[in-house]
Protein backbone atom coordinates (compact mmCIF):
# COMPACT_ATOMS: atom_id res chain seq x y z
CA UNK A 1 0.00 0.00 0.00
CA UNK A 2 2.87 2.05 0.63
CA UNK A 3 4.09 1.97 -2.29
CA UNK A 4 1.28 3.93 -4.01
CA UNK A 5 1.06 6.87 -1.22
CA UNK A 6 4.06 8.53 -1.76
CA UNK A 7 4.30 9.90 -5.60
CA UNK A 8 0.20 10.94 -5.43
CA UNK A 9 0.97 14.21 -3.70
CA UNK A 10 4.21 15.45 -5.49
CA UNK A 11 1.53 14.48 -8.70
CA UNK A 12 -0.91 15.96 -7.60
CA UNK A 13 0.80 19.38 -6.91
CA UNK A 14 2.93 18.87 -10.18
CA UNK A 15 0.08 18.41 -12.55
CA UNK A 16 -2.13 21.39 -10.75
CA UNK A 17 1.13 23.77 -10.55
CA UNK A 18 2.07 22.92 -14.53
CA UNK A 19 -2.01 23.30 -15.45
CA UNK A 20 -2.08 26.58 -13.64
CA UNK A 21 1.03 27.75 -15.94
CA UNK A 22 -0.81 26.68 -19.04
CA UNK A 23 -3.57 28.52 -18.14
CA UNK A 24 -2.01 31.78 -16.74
CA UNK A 25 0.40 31.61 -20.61
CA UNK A 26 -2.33 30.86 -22.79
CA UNK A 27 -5.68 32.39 -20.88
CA UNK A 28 -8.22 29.93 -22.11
CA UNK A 29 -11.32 29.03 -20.09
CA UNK A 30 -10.59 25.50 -20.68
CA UNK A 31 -7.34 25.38 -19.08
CA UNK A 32 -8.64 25.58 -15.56
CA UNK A 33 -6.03 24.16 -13.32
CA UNK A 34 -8.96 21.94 -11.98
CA UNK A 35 -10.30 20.62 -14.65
CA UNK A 36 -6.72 19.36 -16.34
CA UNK A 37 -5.64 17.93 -13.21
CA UNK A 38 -9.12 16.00 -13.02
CA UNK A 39 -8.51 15.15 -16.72
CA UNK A 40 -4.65 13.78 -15.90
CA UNK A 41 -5.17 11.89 -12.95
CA UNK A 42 -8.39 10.24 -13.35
CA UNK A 43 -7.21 8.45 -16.66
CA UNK A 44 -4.10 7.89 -14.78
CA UNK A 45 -5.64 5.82 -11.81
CA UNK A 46 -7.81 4.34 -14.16
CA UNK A 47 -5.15 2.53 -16.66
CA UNK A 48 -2.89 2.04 -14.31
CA UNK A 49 -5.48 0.22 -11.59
CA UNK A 50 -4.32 2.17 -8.93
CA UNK A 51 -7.68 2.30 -6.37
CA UNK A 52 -8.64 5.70 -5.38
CA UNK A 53 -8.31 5.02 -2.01
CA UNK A 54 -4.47 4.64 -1.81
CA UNK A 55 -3.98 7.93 -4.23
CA UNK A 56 -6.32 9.53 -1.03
CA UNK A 57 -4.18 8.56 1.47
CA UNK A 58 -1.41 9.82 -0.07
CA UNK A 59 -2.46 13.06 -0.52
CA UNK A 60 -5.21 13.74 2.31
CA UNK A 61 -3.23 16.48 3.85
CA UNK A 62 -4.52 18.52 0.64
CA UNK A 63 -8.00 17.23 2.11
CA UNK A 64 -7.79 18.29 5.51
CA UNK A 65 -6.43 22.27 4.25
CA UNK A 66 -9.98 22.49 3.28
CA UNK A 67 -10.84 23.03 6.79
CA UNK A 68 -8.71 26.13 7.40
CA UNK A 69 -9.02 27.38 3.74
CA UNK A 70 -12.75 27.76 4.24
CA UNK A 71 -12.11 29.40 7.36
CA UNK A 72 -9.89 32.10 5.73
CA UNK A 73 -12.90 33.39 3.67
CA UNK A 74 -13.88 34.83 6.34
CA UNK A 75 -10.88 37.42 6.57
CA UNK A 76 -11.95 39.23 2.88
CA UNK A 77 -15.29 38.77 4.18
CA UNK A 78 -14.53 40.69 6.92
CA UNK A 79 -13.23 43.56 5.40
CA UNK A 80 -16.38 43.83 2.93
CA UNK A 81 -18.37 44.33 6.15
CA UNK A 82 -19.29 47.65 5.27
CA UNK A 83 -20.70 47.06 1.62
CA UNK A 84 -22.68 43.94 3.16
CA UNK A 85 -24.12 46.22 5.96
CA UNK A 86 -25.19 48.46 3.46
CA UNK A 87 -26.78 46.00 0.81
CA UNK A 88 -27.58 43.03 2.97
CA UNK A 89 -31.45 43.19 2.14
CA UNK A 90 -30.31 42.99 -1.83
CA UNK A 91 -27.93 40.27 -0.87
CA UNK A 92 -30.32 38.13 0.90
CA UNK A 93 -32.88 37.78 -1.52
CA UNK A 94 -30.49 37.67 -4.54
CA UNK A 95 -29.25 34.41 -2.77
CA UNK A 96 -32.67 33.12 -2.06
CA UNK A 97 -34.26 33.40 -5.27
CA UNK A 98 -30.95 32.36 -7.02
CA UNK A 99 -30.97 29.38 -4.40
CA UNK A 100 -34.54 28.50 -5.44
CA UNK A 101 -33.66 28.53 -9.37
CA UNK A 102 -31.09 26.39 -8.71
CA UNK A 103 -32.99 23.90 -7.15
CA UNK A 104 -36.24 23.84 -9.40
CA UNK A 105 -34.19 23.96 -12.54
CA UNK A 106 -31.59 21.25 -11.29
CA UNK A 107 -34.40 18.72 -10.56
CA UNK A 108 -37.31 20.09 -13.09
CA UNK A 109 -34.88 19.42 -16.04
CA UNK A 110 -34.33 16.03 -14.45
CA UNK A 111 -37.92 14.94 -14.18
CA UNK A 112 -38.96 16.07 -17.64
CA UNK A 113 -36.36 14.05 -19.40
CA UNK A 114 -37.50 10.97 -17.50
CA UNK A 115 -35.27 10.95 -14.41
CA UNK A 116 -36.89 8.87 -11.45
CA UNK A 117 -37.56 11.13 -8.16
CA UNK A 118 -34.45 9.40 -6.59
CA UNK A 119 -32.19 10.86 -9.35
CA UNK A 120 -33.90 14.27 -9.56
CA UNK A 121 -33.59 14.73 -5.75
CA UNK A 122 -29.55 13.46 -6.34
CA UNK A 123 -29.39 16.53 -8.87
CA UNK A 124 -31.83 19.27 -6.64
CA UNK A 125 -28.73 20.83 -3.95
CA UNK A 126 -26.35 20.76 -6.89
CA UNK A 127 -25.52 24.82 -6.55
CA UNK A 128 -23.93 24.44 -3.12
CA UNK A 129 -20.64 22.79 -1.64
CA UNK A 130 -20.38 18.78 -1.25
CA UNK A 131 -21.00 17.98 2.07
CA UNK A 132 -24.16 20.05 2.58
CA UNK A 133 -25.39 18.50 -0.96
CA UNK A 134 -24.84 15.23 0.17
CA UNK A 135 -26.61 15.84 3.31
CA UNK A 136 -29.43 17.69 1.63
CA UNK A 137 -29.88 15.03 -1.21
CA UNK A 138 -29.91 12.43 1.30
CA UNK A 139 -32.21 13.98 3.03
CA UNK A 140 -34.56 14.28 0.49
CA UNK A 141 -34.63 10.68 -1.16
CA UNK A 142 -31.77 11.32 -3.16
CA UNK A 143 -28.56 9.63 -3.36
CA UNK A 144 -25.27 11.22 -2.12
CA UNK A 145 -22.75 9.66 -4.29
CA UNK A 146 -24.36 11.41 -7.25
CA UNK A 147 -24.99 14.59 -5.44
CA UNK A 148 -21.34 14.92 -4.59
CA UNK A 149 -20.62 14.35 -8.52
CA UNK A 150 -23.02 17.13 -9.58
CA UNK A 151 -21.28 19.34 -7.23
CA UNK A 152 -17.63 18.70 -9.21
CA UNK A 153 -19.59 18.73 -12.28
CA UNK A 154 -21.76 22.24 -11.68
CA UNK A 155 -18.61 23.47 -9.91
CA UNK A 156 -16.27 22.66 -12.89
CA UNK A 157 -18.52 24.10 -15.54
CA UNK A 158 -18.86 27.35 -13.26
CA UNK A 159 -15.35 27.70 -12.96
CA UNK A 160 -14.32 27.62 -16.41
CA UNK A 161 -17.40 29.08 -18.46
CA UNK A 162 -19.00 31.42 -15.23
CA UNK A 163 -16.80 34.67 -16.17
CA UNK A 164 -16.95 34.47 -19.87
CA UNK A 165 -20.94 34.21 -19.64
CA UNK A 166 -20.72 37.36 -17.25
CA UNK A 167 -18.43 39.33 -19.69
CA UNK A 168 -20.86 38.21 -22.89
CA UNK A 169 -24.35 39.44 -20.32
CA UNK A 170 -22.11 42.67 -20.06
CA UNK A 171 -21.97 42.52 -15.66
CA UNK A 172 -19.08 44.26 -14.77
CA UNK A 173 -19.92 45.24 -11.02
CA UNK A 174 -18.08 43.12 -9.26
CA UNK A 175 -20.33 42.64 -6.13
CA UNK A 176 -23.31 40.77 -8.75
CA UNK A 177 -20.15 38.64 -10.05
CA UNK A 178 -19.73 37.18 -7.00
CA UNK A 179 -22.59 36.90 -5.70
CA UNK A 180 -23.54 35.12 -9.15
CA UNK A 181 -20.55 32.86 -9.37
CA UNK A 182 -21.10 31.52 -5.36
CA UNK A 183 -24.67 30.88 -6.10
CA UNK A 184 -24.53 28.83 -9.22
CA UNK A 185 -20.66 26.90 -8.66
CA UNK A 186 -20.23 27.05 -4.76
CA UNK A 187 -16.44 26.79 -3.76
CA UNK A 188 -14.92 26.21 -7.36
CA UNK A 189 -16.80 29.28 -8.57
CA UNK A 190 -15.56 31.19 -5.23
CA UNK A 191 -11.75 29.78 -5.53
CA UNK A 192 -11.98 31.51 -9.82
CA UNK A 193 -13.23 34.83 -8.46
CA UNK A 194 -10.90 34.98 -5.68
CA UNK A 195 -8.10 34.48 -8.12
CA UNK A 196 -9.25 36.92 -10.36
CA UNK A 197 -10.41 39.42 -7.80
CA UNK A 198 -10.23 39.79 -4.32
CA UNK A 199 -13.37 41.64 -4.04
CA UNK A 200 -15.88 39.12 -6.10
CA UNK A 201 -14.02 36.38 -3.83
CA UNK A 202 -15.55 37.91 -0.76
CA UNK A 203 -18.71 38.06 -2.34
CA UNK A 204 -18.39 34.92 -3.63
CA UNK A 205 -17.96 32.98 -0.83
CA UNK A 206 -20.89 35.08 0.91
CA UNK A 207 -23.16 33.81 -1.53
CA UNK A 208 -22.00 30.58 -0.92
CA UNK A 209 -22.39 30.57 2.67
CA UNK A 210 -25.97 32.07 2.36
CA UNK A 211 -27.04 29.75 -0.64
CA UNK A 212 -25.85 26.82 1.52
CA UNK A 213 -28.01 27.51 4.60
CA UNK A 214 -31.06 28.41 2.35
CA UNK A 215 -30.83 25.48 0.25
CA UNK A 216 -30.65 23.26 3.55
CA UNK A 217 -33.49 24.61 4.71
CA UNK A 218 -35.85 25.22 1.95
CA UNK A 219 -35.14 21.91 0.10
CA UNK A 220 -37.27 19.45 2.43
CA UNK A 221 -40.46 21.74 1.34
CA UNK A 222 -39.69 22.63 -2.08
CA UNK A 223 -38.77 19.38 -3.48
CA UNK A 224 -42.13 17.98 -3.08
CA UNK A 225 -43.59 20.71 -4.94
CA UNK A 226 -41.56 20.35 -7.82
CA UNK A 227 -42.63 16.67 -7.46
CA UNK A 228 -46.59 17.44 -7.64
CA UNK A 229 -46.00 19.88 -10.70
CA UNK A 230 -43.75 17.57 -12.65
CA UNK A 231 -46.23 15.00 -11.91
């Protein structure tokens, strides 16, 4: 077992380090650092029959930054007090109805091209980070092993296409960005902005927080709903 742990982290920091070079020389939305390294090393473990499991172990202390890095949006949070203060009406129901489009688009799609309610509730908390999905699709009938791959998926897409829709809808304030990219791709949208800009970060990663809690809450009630009007 040894024998697999020790190369997966130097990969994995090689492949995401040479992807984020590609992308920073060449400036293409579909060179997100992400998405290559998801493109390198699943093939990789695949072909080579290396289980998943071992390539975890080896690199888990990426796993358990998550913790802290999560924690540290909090710190360009906090110094986007004042603009929150002043819009936090606007904010809150931004997130709410974005959190609710989400959700009945996620599983309404679903249901009208023939998905069974099991599936459509997998697909419903799809707009919000992997561990509250997972809980929330469970929750709801669904099944958390695909809700945790509609995260990557919605997540991935988000990062790589969410800015160039935003520049081609012509939204340039950089508050809305933010607040658009957390709601829609959760922490892979947040992690683009806060490359890009410091300020749609912090919003970012409000939205996500907000759009998290909503989506918890609301989901129980509105997923039935959707349910009578599909049916």
């Amino acid at each position: 077992m040894m024998t697999y742990i020790w190369w997966s982290l130097p990969l994995t920091l090689a492949v995401f380090f040479a992807a984020r070079k590609l992308s920073a020389r060449f400036k293409m939305a579909l060179l997100n650092p992400l998405l290559i390294a998801m493109v390198v090393i699943i093939p990789f473990l695949l072909v080579t029959g290396i289980p998943y499991d071992h390539y975890f172990q080896g690199s888990k202390v990426l796993n358990d930054l998550l913790q802290p890095a999560v924690v540290a949006l909090a710190f360009p949070l906090y110094e986007q007090l004042h603009q929150i203060r002043a819009r936090w009406k606007s904010i809150i129901t931004i997130c709410f109805f974005g959190s609710i489009v989400a959700m009945a688009s996620g599983a309404g799609i679903a249901l009208m091209m023939g998905a069974s309610p099991e599936i459509a509730a997998s697909i419903l908390p799809k707009s919000v980070t992997t561990p509250i999905a997972m809980a929330v699709g469970g929750s709801i009938g669904g099944i958390p092993a695909i809700s945790a791959v509609c995260v990557i998926f919605v997540g991935v897409l988000g990062a790589v296409f969410g800015h160039t829709l935003l520049d081609a809808m012509r939204i340039r304030t950089k508050s809305a960005r933010g607040l658009a990219m957390g709601t829609a791709s959760h922490a892979l949208g947040t992690a683009r902005c806060a490359e890009l800009d410091y300020q749609e970060g912090a919003f970012s990663s409000l939205a996500l927080v907000i759009c998290g809690i909503i989506t918890s809450l609301i989901a129980p009630f509105l997923f039935p709903v959707i349910l009578a009007i599909a049916g």
